[in-house]
C-alpha atoms as a PDB file:
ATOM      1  CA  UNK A   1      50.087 104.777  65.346  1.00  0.00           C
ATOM      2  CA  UNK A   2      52.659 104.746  63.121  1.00  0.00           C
ATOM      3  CA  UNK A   3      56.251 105.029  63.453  1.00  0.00           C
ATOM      4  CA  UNK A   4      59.305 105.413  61.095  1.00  0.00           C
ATOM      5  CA  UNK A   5      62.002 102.677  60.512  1.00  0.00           C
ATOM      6  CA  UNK A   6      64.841 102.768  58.136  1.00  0.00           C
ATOM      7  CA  UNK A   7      63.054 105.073  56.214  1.00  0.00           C
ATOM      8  CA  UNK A   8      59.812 104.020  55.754  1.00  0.00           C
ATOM      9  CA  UNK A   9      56.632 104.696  57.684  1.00  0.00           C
ATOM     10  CA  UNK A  10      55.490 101.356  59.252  1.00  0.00           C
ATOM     11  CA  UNK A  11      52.140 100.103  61.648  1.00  0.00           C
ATOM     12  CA  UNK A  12      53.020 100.723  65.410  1.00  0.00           C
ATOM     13  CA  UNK A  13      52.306  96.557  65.304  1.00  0.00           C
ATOM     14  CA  UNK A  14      55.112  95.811  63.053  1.00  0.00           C
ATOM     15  CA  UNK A  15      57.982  98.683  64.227  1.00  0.00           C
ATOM     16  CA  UNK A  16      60.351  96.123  64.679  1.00  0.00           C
ATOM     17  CA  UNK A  17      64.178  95.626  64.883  1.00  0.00           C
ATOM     18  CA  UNK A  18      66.512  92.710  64.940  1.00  0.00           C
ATOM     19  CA  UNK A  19      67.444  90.875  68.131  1.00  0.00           C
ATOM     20  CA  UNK A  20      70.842  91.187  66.516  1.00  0.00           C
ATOM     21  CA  UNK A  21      70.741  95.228  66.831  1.00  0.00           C
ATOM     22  CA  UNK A  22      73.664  96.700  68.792  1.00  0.00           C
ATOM     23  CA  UNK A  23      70.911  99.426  70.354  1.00  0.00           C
ATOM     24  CA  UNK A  24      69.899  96.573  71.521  1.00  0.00           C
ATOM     25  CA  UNK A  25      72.404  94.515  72.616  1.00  0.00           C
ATOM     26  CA  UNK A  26      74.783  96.557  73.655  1.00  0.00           C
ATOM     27  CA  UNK A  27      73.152  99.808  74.414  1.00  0.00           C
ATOM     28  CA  UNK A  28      75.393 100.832  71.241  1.00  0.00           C
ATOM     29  CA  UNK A  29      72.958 103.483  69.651  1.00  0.00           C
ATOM     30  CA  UNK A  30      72.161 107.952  70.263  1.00  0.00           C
ATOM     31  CA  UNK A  31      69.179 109.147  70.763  1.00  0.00           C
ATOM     32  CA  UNK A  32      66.893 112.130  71.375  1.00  0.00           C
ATOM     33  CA  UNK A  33      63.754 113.158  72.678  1.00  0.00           C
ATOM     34  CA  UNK A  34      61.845 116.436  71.433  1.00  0.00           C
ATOM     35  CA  UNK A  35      58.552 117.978  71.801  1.00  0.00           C
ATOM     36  CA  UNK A  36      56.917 119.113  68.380  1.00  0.00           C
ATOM     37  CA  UNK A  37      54.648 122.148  68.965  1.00  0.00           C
ATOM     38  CA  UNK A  38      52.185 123.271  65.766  1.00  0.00           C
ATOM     39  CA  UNK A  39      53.687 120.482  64.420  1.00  0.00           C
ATOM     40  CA  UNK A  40      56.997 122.083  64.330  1.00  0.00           C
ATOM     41  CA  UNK A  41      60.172 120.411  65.993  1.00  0.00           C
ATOM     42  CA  UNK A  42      61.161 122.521  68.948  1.00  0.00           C
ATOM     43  CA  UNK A  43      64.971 123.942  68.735  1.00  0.00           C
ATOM     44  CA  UNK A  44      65.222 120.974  65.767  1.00  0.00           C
ATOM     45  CA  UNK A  45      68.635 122.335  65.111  1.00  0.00           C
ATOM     46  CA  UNK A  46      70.188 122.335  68.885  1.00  0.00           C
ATOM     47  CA  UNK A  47      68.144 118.293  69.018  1.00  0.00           C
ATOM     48  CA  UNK A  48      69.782 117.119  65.649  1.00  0.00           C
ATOM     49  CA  UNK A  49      73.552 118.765  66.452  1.00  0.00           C
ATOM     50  CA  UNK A  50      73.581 117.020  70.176  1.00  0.00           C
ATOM     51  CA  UNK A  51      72.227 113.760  68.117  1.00  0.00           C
ATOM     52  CA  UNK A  52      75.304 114.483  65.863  1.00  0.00           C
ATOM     53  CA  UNK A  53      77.847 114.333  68.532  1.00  0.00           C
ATOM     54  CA  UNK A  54      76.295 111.614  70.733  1.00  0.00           C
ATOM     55  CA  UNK A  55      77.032 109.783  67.481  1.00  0.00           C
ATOM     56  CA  UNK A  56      80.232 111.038  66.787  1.00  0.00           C
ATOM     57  CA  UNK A  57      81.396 109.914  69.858  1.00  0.00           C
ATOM     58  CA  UNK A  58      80.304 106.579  69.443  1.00  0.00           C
ATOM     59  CA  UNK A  59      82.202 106.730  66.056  1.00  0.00           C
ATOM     60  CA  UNK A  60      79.239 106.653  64.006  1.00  0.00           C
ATOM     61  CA  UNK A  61      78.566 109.951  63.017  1.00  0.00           C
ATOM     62  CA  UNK A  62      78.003 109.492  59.407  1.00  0.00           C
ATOM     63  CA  UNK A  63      74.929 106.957  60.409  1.00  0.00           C
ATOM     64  CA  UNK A  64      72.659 110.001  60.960  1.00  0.00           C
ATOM     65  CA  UNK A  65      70.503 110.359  58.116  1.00  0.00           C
ATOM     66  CA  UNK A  66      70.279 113.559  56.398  1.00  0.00           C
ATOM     67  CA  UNK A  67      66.486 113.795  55.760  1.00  0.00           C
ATOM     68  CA  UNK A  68      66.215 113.187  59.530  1.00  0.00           C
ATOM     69  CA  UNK A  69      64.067 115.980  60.031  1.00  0.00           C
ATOM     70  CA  UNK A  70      61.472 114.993  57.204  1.00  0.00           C
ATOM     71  CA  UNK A  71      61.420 111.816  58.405  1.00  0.00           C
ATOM     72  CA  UNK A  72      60.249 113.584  62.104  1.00  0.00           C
ATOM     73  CA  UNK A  73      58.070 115.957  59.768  1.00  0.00           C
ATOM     74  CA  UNK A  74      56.401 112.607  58.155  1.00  0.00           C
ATOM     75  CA  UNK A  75      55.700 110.551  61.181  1.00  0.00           C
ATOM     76  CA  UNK A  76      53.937 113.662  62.567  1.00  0.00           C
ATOM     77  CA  UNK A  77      51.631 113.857  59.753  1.00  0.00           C
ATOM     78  CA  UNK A  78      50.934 110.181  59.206  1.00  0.00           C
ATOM     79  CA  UNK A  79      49.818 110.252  62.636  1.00  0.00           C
ATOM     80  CA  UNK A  80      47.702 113.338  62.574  1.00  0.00           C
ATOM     81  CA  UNK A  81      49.719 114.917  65.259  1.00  0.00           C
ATOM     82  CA  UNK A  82      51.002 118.667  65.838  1.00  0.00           C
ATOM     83  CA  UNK A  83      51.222 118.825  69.319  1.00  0.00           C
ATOM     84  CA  UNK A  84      53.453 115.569  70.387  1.00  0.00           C
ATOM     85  CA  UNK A  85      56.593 113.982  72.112  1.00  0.00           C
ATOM     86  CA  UNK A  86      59.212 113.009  69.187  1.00  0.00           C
ATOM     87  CA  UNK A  87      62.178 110.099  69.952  1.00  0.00           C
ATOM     88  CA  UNK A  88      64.612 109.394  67.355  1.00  0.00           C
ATOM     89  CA  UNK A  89      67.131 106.839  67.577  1.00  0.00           C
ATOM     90  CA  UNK A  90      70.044 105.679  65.964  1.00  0.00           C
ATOM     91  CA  UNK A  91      71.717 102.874  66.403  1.00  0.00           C
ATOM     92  CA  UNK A  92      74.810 100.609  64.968  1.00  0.00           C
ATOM     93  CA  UNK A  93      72.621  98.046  63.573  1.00  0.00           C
ATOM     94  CA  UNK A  94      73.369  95.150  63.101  1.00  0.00           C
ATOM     95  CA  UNK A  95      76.636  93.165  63.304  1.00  0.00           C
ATOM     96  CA  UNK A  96      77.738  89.754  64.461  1.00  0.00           C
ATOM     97  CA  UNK A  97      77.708  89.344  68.485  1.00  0.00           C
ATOM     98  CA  UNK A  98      80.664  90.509  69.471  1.00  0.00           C
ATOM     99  CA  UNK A  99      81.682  93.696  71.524  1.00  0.00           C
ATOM    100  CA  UNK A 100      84.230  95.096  69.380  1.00  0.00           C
ATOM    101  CA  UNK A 101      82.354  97.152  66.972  1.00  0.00           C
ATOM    102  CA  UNK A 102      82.579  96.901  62.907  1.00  0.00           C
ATOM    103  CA  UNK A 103      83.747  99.156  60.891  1.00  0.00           C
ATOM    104  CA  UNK A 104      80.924  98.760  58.511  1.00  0.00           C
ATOM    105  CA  UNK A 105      77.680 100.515  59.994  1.00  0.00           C
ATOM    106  CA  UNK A 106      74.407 100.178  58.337  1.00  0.00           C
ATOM    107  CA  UNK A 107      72.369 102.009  60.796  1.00  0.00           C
ATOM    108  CA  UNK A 108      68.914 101.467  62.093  1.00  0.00           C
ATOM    109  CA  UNK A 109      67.242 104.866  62.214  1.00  0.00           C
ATOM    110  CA  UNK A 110      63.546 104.915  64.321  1.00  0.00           C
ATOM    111  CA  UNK A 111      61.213 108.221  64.902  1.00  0.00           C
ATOM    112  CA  UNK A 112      58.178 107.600  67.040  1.00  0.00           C
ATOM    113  CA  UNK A 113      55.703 110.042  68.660  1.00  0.00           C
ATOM    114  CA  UNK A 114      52.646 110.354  70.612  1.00  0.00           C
ATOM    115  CA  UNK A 115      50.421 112.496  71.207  1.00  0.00           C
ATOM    116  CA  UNK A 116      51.015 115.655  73.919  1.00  0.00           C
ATOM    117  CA  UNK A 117      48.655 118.473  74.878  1.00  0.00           C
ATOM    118  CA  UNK A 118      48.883 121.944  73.262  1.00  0.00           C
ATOM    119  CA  UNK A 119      51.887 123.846  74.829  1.00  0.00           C
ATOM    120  CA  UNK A 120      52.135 128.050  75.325  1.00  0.00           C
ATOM    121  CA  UNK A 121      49.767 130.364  77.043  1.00  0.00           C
ATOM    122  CA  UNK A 122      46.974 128.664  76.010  1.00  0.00           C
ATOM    123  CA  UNK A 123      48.258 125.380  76.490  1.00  0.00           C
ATOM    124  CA  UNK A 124      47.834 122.492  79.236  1.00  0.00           C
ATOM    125  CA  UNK A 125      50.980 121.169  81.444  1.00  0.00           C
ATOM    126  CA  UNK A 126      51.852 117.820  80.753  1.00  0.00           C
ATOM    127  CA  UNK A 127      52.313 117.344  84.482  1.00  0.00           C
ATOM    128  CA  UNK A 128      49.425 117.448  87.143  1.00  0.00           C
ATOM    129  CA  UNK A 129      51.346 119.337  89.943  1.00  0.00           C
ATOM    130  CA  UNK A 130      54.925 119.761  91.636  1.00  0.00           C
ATOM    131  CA  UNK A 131      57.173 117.648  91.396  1.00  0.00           C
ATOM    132  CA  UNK A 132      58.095 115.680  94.661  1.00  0.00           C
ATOM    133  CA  UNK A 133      62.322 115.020  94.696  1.00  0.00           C
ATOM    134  CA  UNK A 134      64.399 112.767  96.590  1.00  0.00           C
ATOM    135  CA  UNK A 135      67.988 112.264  96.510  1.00  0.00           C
ATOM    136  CA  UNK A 136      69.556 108.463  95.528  1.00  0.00           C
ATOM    137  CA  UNK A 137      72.121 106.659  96.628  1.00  0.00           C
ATOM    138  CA  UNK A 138      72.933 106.283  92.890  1.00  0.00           C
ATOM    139  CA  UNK A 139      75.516 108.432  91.788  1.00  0.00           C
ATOM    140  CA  UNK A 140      76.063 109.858  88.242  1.00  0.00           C
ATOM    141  CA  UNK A 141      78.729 107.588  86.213  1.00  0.00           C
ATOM    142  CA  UNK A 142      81.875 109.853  86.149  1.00  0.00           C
ATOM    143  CA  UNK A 143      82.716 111.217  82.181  1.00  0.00           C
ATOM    144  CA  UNK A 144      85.976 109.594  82.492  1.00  0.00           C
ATOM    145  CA  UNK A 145      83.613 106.566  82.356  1.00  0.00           C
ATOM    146  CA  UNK A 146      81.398 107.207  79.658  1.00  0.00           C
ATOM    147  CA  UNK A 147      80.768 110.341  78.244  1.00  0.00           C
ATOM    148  CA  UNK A 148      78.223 112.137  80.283  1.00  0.00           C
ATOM    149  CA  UNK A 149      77.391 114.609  77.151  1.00  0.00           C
ATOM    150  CA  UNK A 150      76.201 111.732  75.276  1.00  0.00           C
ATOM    151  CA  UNK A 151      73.069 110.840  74.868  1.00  0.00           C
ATOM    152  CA  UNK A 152      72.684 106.747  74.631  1.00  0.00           C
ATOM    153  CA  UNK A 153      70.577 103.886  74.959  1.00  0.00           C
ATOM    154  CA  UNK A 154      72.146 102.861  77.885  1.00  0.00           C
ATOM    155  CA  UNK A 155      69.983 104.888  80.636  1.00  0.00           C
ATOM    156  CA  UNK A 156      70.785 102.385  83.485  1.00  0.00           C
ATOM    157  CA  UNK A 157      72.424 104.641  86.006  1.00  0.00           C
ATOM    158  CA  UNK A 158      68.862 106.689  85.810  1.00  0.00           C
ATOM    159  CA  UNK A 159      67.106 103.651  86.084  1.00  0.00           C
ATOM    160  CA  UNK A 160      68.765 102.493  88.839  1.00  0.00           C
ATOM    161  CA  UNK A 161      67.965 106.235  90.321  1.00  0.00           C
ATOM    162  CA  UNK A 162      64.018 105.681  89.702  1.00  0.00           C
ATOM    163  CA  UNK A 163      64.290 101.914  91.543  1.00  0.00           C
ATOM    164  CA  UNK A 164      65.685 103.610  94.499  1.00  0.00           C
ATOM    165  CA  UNK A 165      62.557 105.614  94.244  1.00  0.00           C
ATOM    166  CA  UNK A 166      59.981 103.363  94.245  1.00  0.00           C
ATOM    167  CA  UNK A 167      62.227 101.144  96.926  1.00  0.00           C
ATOM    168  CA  UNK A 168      62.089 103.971  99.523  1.00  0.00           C
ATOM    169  CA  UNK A 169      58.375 103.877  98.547  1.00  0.00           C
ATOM    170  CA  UNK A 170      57.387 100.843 100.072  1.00  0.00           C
ATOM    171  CA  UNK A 171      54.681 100.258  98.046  1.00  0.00           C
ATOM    172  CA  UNK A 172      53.274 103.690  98.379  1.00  0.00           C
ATOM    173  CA  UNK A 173      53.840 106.214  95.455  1.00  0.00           C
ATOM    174  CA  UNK A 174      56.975 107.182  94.771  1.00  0.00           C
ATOM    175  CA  UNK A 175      58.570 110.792  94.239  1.00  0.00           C
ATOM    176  CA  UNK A 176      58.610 111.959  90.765  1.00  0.00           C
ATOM    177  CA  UNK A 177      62.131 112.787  90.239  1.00  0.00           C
ATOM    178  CA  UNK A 178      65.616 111.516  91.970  1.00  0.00           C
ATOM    179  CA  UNK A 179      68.241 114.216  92.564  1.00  0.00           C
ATOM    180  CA  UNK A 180      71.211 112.353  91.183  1.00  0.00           C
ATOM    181  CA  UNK A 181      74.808 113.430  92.570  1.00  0.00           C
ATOM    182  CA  UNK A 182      78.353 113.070  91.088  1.00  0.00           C
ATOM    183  CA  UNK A 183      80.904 110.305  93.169  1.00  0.00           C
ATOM    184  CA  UNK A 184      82.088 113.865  95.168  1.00  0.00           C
ATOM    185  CA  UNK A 185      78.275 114.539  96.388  1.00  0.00           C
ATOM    186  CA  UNK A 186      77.996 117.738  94.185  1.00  0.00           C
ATOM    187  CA  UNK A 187      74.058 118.112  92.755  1.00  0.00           C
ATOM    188  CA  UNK A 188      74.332 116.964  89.272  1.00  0.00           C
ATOM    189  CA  UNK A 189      70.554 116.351  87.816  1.00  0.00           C
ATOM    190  CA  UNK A 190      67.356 114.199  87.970  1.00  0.00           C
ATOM    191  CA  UNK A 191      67.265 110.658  85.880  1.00  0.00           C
ATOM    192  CA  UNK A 192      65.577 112.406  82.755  1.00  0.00           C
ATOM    193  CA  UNK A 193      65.821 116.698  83.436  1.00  0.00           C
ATOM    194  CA  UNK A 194      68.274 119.763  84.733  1.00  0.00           C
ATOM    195  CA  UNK A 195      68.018 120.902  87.670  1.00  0.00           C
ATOM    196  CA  UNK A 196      67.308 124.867  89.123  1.00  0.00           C
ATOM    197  CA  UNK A 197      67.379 126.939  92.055  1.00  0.00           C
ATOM    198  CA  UNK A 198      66.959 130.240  93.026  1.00  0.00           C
ATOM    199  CA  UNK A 199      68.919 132.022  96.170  1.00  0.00           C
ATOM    200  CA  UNK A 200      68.677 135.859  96.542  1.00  0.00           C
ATOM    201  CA  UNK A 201      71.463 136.618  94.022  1.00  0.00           C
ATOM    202  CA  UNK A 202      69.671 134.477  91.769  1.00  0.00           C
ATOM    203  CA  UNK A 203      69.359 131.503  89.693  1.00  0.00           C
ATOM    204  CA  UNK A 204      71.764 128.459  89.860  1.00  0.00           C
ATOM    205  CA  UNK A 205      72.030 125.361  88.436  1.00  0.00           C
ATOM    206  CA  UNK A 206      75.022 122.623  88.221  1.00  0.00           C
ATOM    207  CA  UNK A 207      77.798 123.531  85.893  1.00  0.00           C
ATOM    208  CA  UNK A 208      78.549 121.458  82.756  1.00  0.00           C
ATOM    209  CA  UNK A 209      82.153 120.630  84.261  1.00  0.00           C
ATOM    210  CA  UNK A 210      80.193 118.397  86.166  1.00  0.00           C
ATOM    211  CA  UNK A 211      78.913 115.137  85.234  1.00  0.00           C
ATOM    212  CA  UNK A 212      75.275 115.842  83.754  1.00  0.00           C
ATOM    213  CA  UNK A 213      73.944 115.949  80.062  1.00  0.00           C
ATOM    214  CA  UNK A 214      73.158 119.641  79.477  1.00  0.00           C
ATOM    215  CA  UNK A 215      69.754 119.743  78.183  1.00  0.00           C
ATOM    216  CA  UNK A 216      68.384 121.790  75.484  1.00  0.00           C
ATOM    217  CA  UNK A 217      65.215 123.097  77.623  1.00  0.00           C
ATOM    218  CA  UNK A 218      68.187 123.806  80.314  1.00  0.00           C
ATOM    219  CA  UNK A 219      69.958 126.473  77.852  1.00  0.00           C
ATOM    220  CA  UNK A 220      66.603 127.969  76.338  1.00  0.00           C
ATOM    221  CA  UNK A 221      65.572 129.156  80.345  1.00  0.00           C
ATOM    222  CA  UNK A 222      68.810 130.172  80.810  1.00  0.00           C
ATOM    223  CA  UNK A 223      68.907 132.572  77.870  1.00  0.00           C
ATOM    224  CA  UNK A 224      65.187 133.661  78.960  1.00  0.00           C
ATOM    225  CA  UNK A 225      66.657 134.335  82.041  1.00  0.00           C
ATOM    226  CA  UNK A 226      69.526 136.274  80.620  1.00  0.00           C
ATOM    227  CA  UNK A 227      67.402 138.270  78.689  1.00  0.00           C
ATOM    228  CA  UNK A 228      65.451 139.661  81.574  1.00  0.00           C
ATOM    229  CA  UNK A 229      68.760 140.504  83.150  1.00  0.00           C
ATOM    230  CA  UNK A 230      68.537 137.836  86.025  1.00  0.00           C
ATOM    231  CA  UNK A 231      71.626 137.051  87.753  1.00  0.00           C
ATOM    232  CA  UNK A 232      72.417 133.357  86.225  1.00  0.00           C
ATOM    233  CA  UNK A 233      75.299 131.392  88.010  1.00  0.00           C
ATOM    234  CA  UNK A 234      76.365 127.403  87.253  1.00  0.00           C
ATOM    235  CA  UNK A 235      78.640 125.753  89.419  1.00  0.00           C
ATOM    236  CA  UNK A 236      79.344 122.747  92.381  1.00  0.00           C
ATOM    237  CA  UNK A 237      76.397 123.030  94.832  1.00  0.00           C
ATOM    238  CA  UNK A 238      75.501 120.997  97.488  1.00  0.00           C
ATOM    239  CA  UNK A 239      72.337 119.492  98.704  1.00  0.00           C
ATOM    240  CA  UNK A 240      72.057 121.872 101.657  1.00  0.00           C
ATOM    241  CA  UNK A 241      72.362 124.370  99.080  1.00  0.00           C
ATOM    242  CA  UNK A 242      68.903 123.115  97.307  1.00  0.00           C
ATOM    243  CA  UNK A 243      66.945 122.285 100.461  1.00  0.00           C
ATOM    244  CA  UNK A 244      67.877 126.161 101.857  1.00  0.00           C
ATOM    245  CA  UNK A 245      66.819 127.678  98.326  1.00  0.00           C
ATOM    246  CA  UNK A 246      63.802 129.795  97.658  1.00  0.00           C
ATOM    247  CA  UNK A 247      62.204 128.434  95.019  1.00  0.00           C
ATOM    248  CA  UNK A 248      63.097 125.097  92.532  1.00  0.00           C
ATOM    249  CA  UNK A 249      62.415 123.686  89.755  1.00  0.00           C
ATOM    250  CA  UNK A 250      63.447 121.035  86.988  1.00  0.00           C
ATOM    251  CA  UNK A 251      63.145 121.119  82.981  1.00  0.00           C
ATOM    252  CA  UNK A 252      63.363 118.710  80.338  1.00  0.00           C
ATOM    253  CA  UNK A 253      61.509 118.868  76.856  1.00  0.00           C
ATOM    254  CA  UNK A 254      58.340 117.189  77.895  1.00  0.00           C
ATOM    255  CA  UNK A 255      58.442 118.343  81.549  1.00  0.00           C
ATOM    256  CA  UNK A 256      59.561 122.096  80.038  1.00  0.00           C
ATOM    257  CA  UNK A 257      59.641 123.906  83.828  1.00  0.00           C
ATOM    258  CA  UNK A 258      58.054 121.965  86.693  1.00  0.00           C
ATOM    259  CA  UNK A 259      58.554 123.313  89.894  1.00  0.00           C
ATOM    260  CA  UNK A 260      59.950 121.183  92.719  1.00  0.00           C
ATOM    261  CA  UNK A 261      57.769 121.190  95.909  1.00  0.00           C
ATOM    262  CA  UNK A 262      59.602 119.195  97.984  1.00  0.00           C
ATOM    263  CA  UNK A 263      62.864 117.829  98.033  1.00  0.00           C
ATOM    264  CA  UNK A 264      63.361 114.886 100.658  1.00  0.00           C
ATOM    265  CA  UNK A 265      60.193 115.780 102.243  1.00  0.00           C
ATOM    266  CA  UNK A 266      61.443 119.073 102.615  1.00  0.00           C
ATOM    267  CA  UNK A 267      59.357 121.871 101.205  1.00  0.00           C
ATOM    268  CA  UNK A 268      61.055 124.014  98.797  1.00  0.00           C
ATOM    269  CA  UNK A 269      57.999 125.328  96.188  1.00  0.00           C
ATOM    270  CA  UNK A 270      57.577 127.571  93.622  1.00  0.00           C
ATOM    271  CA  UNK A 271      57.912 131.441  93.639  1.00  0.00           C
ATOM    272  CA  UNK A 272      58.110 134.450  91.357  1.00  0.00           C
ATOM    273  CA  UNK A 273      60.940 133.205  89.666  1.00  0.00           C
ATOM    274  CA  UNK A 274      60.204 130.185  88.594  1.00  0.00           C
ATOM    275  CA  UNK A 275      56.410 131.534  87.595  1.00  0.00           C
ATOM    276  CA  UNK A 276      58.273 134.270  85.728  1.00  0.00           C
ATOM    277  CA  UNK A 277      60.371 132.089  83.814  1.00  0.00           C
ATOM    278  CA  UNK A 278      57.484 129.771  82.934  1.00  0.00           C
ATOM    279  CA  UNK A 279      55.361 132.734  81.425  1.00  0.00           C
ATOM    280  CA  UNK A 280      58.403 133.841  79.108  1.00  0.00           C
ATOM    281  CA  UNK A 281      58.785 130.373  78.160  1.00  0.00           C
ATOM    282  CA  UNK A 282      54.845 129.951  77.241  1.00  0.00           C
ATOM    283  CA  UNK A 283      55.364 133.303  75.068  1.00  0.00           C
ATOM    284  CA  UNK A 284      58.194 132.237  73.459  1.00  0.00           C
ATOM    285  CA  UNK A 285      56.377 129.109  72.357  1.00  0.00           C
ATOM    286  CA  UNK A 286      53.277 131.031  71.432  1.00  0.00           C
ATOM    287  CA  UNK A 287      55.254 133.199  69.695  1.00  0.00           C
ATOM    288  CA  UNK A 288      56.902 130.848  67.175  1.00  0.00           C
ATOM    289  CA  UNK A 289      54.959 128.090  67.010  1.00  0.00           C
ATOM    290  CA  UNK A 290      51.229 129.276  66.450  1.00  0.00           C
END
């Protein structure tokens, strides 16, 4: 493999960065994740604008390269790919050890990929089955805290969610997703995707109000679903709420829509909806990308 860094295409072996980077460090850097189909960037623009403002709120928006899509467009190519998971990262960079950041930013800038199986209606599911859910004692870090919205290195509070996962486990497999809630007990999201349900007057999902990181495969099903006229509704929900609904399911750009089978044990399972949904989403892909 090879993977971009600072502008330059570089051996997996020697993708390095300094010990002295502040992504690294401190957890100081934005990134993204994408999924390239055809060897196209899927919703590039909506990936690169939350990239922007992840940045922008760490006060270093001007660190995001311009040519940051040819970059993503060159790393695909040098490794052959057209069907693959993208991650792009930004960091600080360097600066001397100390918390308070520098006003001076020379960025480090990475893109790396790997390889993904073809997506639409000809296409494979990166995922072998349902997902299995369970709720953490982890709750998600209030906005007032950090910035829900923005999209950093420091993933901790999902990690911590995942731990909890394999915990409960006891050395057995663990779910695939925890069902994170805000400090009130509201359903907020999973450590790394949105969350859905469907009730008879339709489909739900937590609001943005609450403290979650809208994700871009989270708007595109809710525009599908708008489109076909389905009642869409965000707001607080409970965990009751989830375990009583009809069908589930969770999305995030790898994932796209994997229905939830279980939640707690509890079966929930897929349904016309969600099957729906992923169809429209399959044609929409097919559509633009091959």
């Amino acid at each position: 493999m090879q993977y971009h860094v600072d502008g330059a295409l570089v051996p997996e072996d020697e993708a390095t960065v300094s010990v002295r980077d502040r992504g690294f460090m401190y957890g100081d850097a934005a990134f993204e994740t994408l999924r390239a189909y055809g060897g196209d960037p899927f919703k590039w623009e909506a990936h690169r604008d939350r990239l922007h403002r992840t940045a922008e709120t760490l006060g270093f928006a001007d660190a995001v390269p311009d040519d940051l899509r040819e970059r993503v467009d060159e790393t695909l190519a040098a490794n052959d790919l057209d069907e693959a998971y993208v991650r792009l990262s930004v960091t600080r960079g360097v600066q001397p050890g100390k918390l308070t950041p520098g006003s001076d930013v020379d960025p480090t800038v990475v893109v790396i990929c790997k390889g993904l199986p073809r997506g639409g209606l000809d296409g494979e599911r990166v995922w072998d089955e349902p997902a299995s859910v369970q709720t953490v004692r982890t709750r998600r870090i209030p906005s007032e805290a950090v910035p829900a919205d923005a999209k950093t290195h420091n993933y901790l509070n999902g990690i911590l969610g995942r731990l909890e996962l394999r915990k409960a486990a006891a050395g057995g497999e663990p779910a695939d997703e925890c069902l994170i809630r805000d400090t009130d007990g509201n359903l907020a999201e999973g450590a790394t995707s949105n969350l859905f349900f469907v009730t008879d007057n339709g489909l739900r999902t937590p609001s943005t109000d609450l403290d979650l990181l809208p994700g871009v495969t989270r708007d595109v099903v809710m525009d599908i679903a708008r489109g076909e006229e389905f009642p869409v509704e965000t707001g607080h929900y409970s965990l009751d709420a989830l375990r009583d609904a009809d069908e589930a399911f969770l999305t995030n750009s790898t994932w796209e829509i994997r229905p939830i089978a279980t939640v707690d044990g509890i079966s929930v399972g897929s349904g016309p909806m969600t099957k729906l949904l992923q169809r429209l989403f399959d044609e929409r892909i097919e559509e633009r990308y091959y």
